[in-house]
PDB file of N, CA and C in Angstrom:
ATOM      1  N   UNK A   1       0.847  -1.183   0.000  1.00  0.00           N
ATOM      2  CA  UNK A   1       0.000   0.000   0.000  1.00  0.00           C
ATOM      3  C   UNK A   1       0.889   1.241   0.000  1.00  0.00           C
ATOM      4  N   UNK A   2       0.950   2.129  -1.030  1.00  0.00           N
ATOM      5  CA  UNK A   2       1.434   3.329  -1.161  1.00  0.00           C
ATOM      6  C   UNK A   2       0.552   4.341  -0.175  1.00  0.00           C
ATOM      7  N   UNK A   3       1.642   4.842   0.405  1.00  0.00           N
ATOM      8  CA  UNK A   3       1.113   6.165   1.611  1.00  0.00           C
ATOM      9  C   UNK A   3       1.878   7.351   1.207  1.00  0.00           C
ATOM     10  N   UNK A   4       1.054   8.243   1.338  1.00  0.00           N
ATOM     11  CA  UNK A   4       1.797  10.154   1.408  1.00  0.00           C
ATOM     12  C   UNK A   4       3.234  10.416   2.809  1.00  0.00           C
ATOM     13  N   UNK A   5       2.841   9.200   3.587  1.00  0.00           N
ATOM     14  CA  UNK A   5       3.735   9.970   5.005  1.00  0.00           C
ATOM     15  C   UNK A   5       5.058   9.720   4.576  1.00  0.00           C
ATOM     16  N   UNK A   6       6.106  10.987   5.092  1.00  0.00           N
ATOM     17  CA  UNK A   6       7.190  10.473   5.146  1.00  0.00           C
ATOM     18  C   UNK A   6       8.222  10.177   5.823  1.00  0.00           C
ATOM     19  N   UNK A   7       7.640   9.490   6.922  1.00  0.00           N
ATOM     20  CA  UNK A   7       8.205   8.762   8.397  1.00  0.00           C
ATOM     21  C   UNK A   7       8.143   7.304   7.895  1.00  0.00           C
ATOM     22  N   UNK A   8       8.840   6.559   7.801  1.00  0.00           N
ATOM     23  CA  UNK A   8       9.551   5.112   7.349  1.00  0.00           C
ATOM     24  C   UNK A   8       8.753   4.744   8.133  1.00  0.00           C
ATOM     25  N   UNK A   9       8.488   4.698   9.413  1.00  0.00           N
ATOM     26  CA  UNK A   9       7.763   3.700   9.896  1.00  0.00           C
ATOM     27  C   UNK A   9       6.504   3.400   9.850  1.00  0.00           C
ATOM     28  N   UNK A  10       5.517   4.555   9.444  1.00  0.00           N
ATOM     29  CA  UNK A  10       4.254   5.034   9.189  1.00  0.00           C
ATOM     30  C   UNK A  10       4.275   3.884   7.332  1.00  0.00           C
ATOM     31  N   UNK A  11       5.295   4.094   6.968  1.00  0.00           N
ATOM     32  CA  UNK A  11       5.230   3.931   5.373  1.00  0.00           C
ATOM     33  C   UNK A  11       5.177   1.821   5.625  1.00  0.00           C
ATOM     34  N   UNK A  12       6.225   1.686   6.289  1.00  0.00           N
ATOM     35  CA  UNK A  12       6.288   0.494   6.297  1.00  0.00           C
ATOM     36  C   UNK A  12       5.137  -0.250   7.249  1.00  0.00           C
ATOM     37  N   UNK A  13       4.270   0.281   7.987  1.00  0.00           N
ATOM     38  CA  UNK A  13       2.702  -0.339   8.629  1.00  0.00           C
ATOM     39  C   UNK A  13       1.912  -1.499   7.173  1.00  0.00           C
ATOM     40  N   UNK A  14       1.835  -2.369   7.868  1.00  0.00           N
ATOM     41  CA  UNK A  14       0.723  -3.044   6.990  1.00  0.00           C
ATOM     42  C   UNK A  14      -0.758  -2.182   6.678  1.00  0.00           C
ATOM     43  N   UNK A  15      -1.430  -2.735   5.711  1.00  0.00           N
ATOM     44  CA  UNK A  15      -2.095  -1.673   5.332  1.00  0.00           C
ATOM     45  C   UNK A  15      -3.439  -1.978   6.380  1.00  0.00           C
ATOM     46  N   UNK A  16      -3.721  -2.814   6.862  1.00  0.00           N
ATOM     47  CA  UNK A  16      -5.019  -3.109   8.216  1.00  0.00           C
ATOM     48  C   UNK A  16      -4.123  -2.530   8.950  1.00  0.00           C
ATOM     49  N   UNK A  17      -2.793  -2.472   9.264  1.00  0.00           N
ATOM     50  CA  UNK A  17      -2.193  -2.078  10.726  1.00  0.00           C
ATOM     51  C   UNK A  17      -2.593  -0.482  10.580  1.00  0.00           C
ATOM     52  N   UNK A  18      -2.157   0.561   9.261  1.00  0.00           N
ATOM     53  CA  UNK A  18      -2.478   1.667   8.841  1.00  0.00           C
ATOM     54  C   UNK A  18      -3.736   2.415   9.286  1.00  0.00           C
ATOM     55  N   UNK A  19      -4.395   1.483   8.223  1.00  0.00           N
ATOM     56  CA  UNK A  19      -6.415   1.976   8.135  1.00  0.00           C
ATOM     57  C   UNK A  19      -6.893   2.333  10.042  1.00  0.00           C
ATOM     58  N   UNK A  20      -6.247   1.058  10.791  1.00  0.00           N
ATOM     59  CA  UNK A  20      -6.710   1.478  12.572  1.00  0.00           C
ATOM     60  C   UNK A  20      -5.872   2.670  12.934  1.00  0.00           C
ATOM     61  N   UNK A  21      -4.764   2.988  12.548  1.00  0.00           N
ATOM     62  CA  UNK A  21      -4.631   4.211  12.870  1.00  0.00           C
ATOM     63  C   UNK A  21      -4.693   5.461  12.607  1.00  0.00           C
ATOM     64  N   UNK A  22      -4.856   5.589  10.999  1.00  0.00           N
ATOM     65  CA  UNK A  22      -4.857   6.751  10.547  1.00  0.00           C
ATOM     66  C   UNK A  22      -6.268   7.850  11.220  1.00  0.00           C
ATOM     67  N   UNK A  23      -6.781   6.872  11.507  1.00  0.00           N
ATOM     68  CA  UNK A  23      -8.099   8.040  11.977  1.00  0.00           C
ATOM     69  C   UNK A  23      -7.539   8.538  13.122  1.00  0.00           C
ATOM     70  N   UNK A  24      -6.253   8.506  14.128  1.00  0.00           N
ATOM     71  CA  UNK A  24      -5.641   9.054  15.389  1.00  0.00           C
ATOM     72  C   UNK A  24      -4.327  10.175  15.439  1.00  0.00           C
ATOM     73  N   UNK A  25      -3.977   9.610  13.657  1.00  0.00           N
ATOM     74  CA  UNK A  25      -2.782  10.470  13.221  1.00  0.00           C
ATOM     75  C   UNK A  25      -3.313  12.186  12.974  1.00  0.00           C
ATOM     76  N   UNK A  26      -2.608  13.246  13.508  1.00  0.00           N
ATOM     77  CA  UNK A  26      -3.007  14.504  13.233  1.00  0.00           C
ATOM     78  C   UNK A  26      -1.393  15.321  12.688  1.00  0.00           C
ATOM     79  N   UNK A  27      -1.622  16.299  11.619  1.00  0.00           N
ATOM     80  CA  UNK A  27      -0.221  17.041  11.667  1.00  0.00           C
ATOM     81  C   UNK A  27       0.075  17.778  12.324  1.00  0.00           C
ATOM     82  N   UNK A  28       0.932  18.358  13.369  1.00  0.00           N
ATOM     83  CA  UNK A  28       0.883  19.490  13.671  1.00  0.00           C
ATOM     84  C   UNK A  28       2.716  19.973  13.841  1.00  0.00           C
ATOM     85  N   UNK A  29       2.845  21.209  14.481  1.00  0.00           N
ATOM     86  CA  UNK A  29       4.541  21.283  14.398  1.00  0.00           C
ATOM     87  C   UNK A  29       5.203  21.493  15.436  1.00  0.00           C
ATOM     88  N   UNK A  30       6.095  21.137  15.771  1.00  0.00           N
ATOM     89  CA  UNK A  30       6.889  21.021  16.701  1.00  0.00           C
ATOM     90  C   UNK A  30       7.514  22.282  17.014  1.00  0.00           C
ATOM     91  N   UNK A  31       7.433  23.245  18.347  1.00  0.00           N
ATOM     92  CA  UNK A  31       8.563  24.630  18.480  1.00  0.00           C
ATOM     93  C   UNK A  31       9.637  24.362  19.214  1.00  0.00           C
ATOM     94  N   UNK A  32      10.558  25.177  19.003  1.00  0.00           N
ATOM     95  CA  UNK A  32      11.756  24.845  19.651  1.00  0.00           C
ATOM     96  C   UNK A  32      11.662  24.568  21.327  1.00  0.00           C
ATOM     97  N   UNK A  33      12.196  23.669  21.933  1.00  0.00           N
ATOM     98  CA  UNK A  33      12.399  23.124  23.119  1.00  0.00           C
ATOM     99  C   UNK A  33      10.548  22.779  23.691  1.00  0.00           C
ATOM    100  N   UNK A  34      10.213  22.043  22.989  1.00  0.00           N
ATOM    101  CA  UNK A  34       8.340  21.244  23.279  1.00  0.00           C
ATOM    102  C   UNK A  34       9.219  20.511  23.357  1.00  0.00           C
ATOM    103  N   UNK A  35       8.870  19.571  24.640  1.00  0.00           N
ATOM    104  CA  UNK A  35       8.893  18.344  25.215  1.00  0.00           C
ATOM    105  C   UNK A  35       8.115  17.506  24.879  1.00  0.00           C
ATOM    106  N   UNK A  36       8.575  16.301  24.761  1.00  0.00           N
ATOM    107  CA  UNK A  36       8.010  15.358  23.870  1.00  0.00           C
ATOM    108  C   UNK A  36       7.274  14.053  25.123  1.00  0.00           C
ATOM    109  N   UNK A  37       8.339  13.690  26.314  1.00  0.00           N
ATOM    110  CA  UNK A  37       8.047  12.830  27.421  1.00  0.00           C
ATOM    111  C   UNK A  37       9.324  13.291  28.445  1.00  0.00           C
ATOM    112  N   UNK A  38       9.201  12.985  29.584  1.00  0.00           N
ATOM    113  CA  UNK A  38       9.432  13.359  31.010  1.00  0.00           C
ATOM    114  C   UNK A  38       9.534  12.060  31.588  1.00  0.00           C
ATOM    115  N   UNK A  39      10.608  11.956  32.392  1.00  0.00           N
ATOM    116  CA  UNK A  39      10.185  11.018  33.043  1.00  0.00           C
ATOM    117  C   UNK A  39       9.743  11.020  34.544  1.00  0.00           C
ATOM    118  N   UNK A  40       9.001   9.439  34.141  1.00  0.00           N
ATOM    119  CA  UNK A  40       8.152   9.031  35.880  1.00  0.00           C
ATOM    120  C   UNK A  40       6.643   9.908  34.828  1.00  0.00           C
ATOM    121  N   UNK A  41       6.288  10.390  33.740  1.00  0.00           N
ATOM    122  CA  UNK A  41       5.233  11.032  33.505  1.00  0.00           C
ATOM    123  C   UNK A  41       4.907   9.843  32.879  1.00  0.00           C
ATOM    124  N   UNK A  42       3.270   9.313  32.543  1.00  0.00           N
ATOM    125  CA  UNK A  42       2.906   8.821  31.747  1.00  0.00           C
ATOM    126  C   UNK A  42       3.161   9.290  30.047  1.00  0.00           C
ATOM    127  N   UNK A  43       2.800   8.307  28.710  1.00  0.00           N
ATOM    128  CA  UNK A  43       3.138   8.932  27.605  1.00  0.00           C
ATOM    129  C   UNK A  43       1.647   8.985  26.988  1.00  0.00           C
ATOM    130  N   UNK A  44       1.036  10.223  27.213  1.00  0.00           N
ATOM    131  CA  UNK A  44      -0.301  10.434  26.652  1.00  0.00           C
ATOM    132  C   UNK A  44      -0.265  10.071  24.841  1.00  0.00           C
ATOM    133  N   UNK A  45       0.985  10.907  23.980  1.00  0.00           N
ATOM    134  CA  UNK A  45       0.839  10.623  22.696  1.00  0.00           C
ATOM    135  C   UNK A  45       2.231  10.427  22.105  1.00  0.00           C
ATOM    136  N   UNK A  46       1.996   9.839  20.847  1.00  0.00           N
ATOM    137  CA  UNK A  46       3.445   9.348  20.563  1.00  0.00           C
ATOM    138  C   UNK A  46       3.625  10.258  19.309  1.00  0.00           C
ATOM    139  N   UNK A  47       4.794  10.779  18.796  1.00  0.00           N
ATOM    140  CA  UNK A  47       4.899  11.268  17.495  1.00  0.00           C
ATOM    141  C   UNK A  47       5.790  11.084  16.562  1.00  0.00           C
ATOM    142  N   UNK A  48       5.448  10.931  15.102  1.00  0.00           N
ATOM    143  CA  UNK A  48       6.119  10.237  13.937  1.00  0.00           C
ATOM    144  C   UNK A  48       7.380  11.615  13.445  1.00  0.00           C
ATOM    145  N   UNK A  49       7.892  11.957  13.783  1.00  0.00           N
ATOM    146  CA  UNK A  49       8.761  12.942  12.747  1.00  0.00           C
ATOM    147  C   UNK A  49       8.778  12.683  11.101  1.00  0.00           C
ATOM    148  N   UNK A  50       8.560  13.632  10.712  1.00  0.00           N
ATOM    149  CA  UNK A  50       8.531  13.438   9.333  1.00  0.00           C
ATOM    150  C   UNK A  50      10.136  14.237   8.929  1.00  0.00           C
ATOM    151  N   UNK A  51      10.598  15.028   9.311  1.00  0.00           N
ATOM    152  CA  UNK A  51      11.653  16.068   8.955  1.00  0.00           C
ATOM    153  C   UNK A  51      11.712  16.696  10.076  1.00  0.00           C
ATOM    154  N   UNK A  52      13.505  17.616  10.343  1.00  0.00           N
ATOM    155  CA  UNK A  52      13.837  18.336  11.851  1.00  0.00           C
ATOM    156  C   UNK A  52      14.742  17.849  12.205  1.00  0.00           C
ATOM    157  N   UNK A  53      15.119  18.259  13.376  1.00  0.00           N
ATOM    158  CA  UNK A  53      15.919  17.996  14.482  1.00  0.00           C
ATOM    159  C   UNK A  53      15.349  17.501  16.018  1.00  0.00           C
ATOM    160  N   UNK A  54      16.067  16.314  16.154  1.00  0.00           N
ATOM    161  CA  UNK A  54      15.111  16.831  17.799  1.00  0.00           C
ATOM    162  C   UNK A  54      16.561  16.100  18.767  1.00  0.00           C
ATOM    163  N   UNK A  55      16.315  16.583  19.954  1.00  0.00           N
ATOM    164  CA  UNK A  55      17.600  16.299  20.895  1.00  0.00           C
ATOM    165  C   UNK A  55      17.275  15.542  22.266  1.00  0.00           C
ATOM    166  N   UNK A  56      17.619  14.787  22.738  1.00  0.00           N
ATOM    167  CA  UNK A  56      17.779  14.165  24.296  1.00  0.00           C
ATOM    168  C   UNK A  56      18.460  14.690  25.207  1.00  0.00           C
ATOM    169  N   UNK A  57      17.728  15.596  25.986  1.00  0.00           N
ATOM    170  CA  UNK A  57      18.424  16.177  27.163  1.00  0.00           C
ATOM    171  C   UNK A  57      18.665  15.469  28.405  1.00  0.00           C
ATOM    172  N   UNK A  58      18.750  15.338  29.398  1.00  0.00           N
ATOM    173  CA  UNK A  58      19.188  14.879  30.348  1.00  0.00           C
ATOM    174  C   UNK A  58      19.195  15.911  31.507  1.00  0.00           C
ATOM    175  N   UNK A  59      18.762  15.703  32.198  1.00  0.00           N
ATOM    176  CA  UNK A  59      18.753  16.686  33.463  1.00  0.00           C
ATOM    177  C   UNK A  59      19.366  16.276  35.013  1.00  0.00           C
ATOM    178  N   UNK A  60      20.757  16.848  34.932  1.00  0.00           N
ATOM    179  CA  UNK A  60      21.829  16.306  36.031  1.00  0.00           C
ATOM    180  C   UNK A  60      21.638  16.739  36.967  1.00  0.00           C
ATOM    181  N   UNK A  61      20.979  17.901  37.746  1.00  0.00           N
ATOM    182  CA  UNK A  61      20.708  17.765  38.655  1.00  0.00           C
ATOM    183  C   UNK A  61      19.832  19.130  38.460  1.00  0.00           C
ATOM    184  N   UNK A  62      19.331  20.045  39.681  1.00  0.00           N
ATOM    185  CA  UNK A  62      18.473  21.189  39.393  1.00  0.00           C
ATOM    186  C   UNK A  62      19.110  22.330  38.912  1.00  0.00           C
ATOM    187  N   UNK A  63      18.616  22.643  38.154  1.00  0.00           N
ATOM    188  CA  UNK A  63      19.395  23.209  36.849  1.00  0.00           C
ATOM    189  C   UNK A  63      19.909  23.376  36.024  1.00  0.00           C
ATOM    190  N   UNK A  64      20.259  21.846  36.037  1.00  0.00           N
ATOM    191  CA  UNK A  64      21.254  21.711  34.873  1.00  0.00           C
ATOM    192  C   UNK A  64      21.138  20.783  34.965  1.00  0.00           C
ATOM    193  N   UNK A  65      21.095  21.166  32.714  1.00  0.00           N
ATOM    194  CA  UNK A  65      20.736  19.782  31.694  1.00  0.00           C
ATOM    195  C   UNK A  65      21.908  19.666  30.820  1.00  0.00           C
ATOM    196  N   UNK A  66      21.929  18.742  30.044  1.00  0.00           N
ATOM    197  CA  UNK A  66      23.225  18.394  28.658  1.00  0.00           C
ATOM    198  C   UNK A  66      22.184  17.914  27.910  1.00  0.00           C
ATOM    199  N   UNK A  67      22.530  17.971  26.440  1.00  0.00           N
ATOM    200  CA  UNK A  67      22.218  17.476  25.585  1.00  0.00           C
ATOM    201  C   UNK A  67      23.180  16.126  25.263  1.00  0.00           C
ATOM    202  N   UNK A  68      22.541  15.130  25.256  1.00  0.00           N
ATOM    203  CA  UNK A  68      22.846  13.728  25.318  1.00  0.00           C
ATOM    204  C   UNK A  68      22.557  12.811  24.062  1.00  0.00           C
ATOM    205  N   UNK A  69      21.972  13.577  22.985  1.00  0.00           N
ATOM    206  CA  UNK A  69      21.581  12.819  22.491  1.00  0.00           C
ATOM    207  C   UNK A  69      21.088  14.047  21.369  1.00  0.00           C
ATOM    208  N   UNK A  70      21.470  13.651  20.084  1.00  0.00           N
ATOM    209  CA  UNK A  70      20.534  14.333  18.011  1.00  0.00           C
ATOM    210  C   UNK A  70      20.391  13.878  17.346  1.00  0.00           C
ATOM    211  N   UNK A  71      19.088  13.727  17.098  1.00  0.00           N
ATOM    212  CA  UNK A  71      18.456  12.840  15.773  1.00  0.00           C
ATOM    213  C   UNK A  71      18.319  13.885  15.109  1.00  0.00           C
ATOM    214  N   UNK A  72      18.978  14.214  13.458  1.00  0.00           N
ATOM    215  CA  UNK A  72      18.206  14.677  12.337  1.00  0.00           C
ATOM    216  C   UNK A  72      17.626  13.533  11.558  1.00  0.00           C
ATOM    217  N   UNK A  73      16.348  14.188  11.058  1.00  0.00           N
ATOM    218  CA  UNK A  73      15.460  13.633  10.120  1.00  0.00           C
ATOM    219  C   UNK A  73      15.504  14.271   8.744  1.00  0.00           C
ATOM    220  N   UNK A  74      15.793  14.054   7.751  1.00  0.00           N
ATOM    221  CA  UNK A  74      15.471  14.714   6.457  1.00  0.00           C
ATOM    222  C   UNK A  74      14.896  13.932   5.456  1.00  0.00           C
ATOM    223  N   UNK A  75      14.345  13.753   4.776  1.00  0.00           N
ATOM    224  CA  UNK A  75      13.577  13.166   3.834  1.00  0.00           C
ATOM    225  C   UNK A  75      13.949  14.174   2.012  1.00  0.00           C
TER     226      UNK A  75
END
């Protein structure tokens, strides 16, 4: 099944695995430093990157974080 998305993993879903989710998928955009999950927080929603940057911070103690971690995405 050919799909528009261009997140590999969205593309590679079987097409019954697809059809149950697409009615939950929404676009929207990411601003600089939106948090994605926290921990000890539950994960209300999950999100596909299509294109961007996004980074893994780490928070060493109060006040201070490192960046630990960069995924670019480009398509």
């Amino acid at each position: 099944m050919e799909t528009s998305f261009k997140n590999e993993l969205l593309r590679r879903l079987s097409a019954p695995d697809l059809t149950l989710l697409q009615p939950h998928l929404e676009g929207r955009h990411l601003g600089l430093t939106t948090h994605l999950e926290q921990a000890s927080v539950p994960i209300d929603t999950v999100d596909f990157f299509e294109s961007g940057l996004g980074s893994m911070v780490a928070k060493l103690r109060a006040e201070v974080e490192a960046e630990v971690g960069l995924i670019a995405l480009t398509v």
